[in-house]
C-alpha atoms as a PDB file:
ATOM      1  CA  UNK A   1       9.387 -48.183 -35.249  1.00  0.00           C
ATOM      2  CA  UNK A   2      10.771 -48.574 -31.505  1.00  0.00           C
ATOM      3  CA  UNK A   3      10.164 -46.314 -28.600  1.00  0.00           C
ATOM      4  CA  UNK A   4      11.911 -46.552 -25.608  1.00  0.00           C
ATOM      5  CA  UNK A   5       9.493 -46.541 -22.259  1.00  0.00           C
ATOM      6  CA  UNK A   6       9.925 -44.828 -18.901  1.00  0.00           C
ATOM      7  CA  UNK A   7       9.253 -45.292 -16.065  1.00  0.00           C
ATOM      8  CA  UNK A   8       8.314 -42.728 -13.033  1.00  0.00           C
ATOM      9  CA  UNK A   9      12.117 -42.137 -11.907  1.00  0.00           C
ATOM     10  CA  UNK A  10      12.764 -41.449 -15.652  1.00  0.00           C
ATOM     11  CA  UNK A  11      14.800 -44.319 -16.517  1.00  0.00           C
ATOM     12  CA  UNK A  12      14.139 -46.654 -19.621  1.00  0.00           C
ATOM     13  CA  UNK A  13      12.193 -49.961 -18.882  1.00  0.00           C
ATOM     14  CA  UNK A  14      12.046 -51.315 -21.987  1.00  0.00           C
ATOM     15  CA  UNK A  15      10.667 -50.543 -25.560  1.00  0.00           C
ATOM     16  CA  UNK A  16       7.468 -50.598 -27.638  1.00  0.00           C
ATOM     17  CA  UNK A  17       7.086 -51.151 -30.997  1.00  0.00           C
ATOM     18  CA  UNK A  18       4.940 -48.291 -32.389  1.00  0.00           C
ATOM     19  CA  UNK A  19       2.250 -48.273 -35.866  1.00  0.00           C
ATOM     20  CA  UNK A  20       3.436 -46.525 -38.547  1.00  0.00           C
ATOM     21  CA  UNK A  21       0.127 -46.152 -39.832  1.00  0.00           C
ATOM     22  CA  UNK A  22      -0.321 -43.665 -36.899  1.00  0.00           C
ATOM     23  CA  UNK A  23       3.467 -42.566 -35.915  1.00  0.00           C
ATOM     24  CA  UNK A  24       4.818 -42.511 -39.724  1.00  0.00           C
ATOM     25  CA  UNK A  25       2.540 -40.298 -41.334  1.00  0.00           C
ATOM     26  CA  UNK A  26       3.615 -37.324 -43.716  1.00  0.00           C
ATOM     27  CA  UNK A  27       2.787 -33.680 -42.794  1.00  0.00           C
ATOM     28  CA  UNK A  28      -0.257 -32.000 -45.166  1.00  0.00           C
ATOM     29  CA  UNK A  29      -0.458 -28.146 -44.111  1.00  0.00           C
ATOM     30  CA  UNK A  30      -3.486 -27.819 -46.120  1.00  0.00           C
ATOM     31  CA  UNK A  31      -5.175 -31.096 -44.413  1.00  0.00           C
ATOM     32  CA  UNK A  32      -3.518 -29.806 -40.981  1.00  0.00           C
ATOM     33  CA  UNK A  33      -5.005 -26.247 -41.404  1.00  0.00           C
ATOM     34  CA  UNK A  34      -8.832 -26.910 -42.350  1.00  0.00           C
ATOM     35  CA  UNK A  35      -8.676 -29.598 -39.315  1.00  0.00           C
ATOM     36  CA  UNK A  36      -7.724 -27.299 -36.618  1.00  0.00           C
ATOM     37  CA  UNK A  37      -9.188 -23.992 -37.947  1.00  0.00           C
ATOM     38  CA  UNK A  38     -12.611 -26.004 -38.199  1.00  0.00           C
ATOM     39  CA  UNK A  39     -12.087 -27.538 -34.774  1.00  0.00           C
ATOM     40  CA  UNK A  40     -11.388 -23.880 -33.462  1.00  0.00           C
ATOM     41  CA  UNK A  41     -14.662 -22.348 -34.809  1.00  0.00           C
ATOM     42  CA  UNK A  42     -16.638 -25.524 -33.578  1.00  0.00           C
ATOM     43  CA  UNK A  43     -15.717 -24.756 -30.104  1.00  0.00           C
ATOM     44  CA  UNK A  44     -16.206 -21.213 -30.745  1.00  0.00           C
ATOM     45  CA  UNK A  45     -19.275 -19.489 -28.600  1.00  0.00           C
ATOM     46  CA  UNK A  46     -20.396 -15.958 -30.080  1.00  0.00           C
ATOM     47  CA  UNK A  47     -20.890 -13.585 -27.642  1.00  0.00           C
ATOM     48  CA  UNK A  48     -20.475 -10.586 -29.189  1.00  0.00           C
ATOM     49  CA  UNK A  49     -23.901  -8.887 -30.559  1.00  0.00           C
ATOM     50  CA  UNK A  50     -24.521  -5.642 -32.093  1.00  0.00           C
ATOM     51  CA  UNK A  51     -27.623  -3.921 -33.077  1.00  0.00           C
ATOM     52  CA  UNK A  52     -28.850  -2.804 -36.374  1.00  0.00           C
ATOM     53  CA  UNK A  53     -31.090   0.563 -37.109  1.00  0.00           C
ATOM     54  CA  UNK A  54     -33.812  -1.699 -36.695  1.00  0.00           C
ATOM     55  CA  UNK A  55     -32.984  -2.986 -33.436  1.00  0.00           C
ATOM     56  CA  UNK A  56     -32.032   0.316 -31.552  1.00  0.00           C
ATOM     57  CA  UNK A  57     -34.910   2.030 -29.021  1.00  0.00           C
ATOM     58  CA  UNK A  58     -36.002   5.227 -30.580  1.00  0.00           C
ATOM     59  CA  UNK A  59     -35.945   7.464 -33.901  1.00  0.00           C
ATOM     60  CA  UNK A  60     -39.259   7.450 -35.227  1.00  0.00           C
ATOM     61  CA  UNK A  61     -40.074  10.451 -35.819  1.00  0.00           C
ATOM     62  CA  UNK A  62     -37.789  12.532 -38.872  1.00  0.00           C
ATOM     63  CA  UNK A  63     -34.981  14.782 -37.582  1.00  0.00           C
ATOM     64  CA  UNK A  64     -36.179  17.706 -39.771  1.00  0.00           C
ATOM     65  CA  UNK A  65     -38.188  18.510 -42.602  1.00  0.00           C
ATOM     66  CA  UNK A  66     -36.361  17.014 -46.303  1.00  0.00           C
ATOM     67  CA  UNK A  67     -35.840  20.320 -47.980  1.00  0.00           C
ATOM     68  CA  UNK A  68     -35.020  23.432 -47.434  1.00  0.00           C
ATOM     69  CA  UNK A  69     -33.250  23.622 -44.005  1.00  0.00           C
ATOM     70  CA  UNK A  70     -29.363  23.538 -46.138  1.00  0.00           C
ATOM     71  CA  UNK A  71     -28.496  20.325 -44.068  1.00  0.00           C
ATOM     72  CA  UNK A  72     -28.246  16.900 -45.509  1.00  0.00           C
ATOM     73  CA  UNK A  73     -31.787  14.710 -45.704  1.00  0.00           C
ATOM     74  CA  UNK A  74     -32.209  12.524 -42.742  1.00  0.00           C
ATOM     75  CA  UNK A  75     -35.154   9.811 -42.289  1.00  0.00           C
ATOM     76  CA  UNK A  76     -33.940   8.888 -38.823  1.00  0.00           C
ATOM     77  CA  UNK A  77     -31.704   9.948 -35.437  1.00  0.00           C
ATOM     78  CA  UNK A  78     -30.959   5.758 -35.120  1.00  0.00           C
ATOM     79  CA  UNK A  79     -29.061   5.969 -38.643  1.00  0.00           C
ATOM     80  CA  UNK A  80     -25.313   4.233 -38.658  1.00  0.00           C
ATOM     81  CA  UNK A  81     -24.211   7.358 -39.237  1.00  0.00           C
ATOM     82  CA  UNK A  82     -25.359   8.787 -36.532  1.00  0.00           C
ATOM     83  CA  UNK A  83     -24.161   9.360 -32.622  1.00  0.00           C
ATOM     84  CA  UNK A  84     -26.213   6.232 -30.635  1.00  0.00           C
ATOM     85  CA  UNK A  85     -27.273   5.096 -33.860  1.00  0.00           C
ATOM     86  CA  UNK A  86     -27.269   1.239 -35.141  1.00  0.00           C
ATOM     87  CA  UNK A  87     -24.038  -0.655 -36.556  1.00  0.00           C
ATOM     88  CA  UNK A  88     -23.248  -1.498 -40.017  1.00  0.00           C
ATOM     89  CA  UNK A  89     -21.979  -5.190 -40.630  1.00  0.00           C
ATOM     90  CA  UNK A  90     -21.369  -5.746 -36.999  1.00  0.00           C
ATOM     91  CA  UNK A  91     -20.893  -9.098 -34.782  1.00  0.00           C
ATOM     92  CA  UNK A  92     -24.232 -11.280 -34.561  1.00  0.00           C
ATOM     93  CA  UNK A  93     -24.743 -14.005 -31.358  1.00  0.00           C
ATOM     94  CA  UNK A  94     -26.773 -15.869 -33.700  1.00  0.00           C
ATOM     95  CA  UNK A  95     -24.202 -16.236 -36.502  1.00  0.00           C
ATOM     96  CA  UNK A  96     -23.182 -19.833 -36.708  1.00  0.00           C
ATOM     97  CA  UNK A  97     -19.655 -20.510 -37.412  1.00  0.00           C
ATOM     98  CA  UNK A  98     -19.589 -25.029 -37.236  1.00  0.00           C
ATOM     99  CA  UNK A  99     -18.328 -26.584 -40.116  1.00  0.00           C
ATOM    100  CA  UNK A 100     -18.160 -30.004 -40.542  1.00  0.00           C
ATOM    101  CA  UNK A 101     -15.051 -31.858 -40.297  1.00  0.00           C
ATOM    102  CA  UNK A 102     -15.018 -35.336 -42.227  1.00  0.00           C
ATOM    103  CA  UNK A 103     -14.199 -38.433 -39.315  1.00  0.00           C
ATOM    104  CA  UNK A 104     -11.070 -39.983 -41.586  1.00  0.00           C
ATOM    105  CA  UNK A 105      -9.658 -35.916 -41.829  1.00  0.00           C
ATOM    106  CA  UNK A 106     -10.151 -35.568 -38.542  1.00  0.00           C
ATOM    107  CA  UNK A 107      -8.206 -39.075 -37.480  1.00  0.00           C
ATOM    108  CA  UNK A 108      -5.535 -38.217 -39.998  1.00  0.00           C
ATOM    109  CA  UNK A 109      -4.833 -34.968 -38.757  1.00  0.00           C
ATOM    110  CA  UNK A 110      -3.989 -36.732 -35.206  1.00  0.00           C
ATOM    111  CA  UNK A 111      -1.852 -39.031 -36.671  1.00  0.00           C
ATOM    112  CA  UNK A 112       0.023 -36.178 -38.208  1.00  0.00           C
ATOM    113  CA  UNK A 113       0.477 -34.156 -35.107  1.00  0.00           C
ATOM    114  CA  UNK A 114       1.952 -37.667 -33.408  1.00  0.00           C
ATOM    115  CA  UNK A 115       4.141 -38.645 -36.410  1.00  0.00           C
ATOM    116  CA  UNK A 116       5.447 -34.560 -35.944  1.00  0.00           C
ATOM    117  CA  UNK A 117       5.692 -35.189 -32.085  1.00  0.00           C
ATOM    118  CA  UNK A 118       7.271 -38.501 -32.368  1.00  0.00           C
ATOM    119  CA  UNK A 119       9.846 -36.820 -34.814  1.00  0.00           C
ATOM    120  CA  UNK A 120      10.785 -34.100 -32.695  1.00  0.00           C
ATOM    121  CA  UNK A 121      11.289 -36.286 -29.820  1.00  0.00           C
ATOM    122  CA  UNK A 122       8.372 -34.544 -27.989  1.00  0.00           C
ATOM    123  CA  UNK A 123       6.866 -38.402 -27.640  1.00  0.00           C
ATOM    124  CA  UNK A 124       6.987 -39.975 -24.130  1.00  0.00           C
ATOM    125  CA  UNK A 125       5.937 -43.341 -23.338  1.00  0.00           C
ATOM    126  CA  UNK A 126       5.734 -44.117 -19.217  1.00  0.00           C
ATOM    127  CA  UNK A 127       4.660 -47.705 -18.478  1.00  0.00           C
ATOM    128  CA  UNK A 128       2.659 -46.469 -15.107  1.00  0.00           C
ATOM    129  CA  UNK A 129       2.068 -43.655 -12.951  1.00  0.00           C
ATOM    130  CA  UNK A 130       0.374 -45.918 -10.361  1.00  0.00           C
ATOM    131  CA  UNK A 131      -1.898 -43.064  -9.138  1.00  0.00           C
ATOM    132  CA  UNK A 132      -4.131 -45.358  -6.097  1.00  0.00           C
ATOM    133  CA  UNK A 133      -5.547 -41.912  -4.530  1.00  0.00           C
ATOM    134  CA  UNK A 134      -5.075 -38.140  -5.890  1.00  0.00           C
ATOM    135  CA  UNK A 135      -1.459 -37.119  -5.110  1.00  0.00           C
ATOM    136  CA  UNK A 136      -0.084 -34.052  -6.679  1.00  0.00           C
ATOM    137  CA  UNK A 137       3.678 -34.429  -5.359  1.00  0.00           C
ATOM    138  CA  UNK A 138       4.054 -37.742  -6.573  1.00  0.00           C
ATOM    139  CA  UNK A 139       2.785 -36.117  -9.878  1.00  0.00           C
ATOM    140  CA  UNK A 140       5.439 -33.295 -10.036  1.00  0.00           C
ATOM    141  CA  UNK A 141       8.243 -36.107  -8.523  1.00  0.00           C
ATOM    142  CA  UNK A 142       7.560 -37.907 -12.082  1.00  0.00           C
ATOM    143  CA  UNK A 143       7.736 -34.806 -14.479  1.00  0.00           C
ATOM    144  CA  UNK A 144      10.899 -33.543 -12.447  1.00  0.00           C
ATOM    145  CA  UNK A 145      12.619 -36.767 -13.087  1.00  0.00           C
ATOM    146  CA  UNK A 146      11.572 -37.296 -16.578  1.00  0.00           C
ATOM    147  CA  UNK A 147      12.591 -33.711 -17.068  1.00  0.00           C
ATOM    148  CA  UNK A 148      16.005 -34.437 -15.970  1.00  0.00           C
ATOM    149  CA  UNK A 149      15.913 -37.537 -18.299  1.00  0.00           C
ATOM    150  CA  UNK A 150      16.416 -35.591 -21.229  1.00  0.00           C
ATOM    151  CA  UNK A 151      12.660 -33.649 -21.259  1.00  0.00           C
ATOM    152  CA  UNK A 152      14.306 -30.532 -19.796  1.00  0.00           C
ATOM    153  CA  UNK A 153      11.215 -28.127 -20.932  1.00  0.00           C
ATOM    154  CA  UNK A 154       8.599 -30.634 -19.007  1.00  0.00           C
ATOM    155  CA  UNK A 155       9.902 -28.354 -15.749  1.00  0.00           C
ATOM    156  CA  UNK A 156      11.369 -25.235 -17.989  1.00  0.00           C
ATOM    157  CA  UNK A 157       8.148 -23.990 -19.450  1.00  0.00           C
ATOM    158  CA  UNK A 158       5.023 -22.226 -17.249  1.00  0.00           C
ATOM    159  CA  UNK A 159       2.263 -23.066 -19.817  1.00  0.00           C
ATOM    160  CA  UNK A 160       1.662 -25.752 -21.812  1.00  0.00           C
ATOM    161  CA  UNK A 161       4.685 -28.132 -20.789  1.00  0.00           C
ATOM    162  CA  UNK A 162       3.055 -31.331 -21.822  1.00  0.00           C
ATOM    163  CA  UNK A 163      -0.434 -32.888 -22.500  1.00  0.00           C
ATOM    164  CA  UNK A 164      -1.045 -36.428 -20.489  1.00  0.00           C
ATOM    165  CA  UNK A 165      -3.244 -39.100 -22.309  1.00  0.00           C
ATOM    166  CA  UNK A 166      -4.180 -41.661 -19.914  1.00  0.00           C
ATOM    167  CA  UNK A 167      -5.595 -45.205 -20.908  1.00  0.00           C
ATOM    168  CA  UNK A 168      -8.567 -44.610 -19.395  1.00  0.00           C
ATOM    169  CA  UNK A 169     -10.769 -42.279 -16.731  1.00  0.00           C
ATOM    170  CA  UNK A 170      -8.373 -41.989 -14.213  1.00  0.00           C
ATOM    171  CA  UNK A 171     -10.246 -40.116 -11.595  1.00  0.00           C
ATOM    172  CA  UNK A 172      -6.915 -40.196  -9.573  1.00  0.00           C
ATOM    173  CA  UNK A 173      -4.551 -39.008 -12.235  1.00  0.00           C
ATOM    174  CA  UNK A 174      -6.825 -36.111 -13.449  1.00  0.00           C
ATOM    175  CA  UNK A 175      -6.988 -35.030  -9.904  1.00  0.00           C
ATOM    176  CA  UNK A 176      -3.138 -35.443  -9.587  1.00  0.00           C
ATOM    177  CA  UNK A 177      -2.341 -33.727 -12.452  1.00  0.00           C
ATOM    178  CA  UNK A 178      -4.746 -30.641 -12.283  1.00  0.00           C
ATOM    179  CA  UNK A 179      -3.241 -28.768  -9.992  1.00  0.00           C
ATOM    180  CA  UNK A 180      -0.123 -28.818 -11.920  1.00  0.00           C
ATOM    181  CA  UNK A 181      -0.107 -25.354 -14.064  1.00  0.00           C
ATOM    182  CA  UNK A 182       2.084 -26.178 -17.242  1.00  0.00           C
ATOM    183  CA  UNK A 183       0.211 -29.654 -17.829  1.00  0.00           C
ATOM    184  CA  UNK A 184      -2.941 -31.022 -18.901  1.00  0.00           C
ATOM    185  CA  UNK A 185      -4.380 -34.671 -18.501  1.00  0.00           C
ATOM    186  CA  UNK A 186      -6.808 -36.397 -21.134  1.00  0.00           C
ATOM    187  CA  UNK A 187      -8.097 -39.535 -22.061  1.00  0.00           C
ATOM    188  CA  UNK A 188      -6.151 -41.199 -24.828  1.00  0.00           C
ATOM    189  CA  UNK A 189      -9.771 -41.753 -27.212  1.00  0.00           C
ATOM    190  CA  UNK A 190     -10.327 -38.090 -26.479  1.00  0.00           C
ATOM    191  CA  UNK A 191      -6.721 -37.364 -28.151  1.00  0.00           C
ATOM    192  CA  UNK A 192      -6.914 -34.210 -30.746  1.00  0.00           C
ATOM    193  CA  UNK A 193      -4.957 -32.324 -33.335  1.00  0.00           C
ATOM    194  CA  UNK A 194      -5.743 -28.840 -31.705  1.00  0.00           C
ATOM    195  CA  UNK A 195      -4.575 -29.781 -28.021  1.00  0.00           C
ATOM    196  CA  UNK A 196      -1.362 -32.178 -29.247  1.00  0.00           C
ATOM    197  CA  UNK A 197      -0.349 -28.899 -31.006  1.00  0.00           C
ATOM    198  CA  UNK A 198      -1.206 -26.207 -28.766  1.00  0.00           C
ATOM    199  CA  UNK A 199       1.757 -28.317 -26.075  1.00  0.00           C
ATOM    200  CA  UNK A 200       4.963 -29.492 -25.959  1.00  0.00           C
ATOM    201  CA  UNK A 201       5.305 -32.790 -25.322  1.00  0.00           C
ATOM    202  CA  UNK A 202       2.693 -35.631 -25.305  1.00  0.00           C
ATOM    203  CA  UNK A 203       3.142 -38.352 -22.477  1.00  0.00           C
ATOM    204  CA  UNK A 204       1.330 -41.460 -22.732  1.00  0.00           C
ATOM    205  CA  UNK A 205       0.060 -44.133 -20.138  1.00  0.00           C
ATOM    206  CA  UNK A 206       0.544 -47.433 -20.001  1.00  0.00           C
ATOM    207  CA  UNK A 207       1.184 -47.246 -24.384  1.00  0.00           C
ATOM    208  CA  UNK A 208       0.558 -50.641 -25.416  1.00  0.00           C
ATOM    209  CA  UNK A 209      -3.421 -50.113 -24.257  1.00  0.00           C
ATOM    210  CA  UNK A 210      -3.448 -45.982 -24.909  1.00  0.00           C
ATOM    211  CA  UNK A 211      -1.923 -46.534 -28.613  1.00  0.00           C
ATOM    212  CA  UNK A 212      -4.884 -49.036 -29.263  1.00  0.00           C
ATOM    213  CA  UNK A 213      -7.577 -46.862 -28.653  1.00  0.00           C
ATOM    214  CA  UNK A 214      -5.919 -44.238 -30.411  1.00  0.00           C
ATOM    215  CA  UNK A 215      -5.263 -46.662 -33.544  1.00  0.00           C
ATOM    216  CA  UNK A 216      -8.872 -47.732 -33.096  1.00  0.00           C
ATOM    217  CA  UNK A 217      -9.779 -44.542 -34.215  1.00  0.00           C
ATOM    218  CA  UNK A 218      -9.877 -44.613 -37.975  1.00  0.00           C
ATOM    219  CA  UNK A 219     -11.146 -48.114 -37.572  1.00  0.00           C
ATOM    220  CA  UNK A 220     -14.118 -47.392 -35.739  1.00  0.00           C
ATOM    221  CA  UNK A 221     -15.013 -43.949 -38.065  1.00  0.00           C
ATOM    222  CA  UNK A 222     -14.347 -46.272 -40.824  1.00  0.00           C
ATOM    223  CA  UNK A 223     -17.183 -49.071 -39.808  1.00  0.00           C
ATOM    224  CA  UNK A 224     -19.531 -45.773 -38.678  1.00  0.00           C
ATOM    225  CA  UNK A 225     -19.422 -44.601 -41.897  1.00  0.00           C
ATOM    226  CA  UNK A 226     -20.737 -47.563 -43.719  1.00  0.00           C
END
């Protein structure tokens, strides 16, 4: 599988030849699904928190007497039924919602989203940036001319243009790229299902070294595992 590389003026530079045991591999919905939706509730921080009858300040002593006053029997003001009262079946801050998500799912599932991405032509390889010192117009000079390249949505969409993997921790490039609204920069090993998804195209660094560590990654699970 070839791949054609840019470079920061948006022209071709050459080509790559890519893994199909990352950039060739069928769609599962079902795998796809329990990857992200586990993901999701991992990063998920509960906040909301409701009180039971237990937990509310007051109602200790019995509205009224059990019989004979015609109204219904009451043991406390702090029922769920009641104005002020507690709440039935509500949210808990201490509810835990991880799961555990298996390290060859979790590799496959990012090889799917690339082999989808590749597909669509969302894929773009750029050989350099050449980020020296934090420099945002130099940053929006190369989306702008890989936009007009054949990337039109890179500069068409507000949100969520394109995610950035760098080969490494670019102190320069995140800086460069952060100020940039529809974007978001990332280190290649740090790659995931849920963010390759949630934006349109994927641009990678320098791919012969970026494509390594992300091929590296059901290789290194694999010897962890053992």
């Amino acid at each position: 599988m070839e791949a054609p590389i840019y470079n920061t003026q948006g022209k071709k530079t050459g080509t790559i030849l890519l893994p199909e045991s990352v950039f060739n591999v069928p769609w599962n919905d079902s795998l796809m699904y329990q990857v992200v939706t586990s993901m999701q509730a991992n990063a998920r921080t509960p906040v909301a928190h409701t009180k039971f009858r237990g937990d509310v300040r007051g109602g200790g002593k019995k509205p009224w007497r059990q019989k004979g006053t015609g109204r219904a029997r009451h043991g406390s003001i702090r029922s769920p039924i009641w104005r002020g009262g507690g709440v039935t079946h509500g949210p808990r801050s201490e509810k835990n919602y991880a799961r555990a998500i298996p390290r060859k799912m979790r590799a496959k599932a990012l090889f799917m989203a690339l082999s989808r991405k590749l597909r669509d032509n969302e894929v773009i390889l750029i050989d350099s940036f050449g980020f020296k010192s934090p420099k945002t117009a130099d940053a929006k000079k190369a989306l702008n001319a890989l936009s007009k390249g054949g990337f039109e949505k890179l500069s068409a969409k507000k949100k969520n243009a394109a995610l950035i993997a760098l080969p490494g921790n670019s102190d320069a490039a995140h800086k460069s790229f952060r100020n940039i609204g529809n974007v978001t920069s990332v280190e290649a090993r740090n790659l995931n299902p849920v963010s390759l998804l949630g934006n349109t195209y994927i641009i990678i660094e320098d791919p012969a070294s970026a494509i390594k560590a992300i091929e590296g990654r059901m290789r290194t699970k694999a010897k962890a595992a053992k």
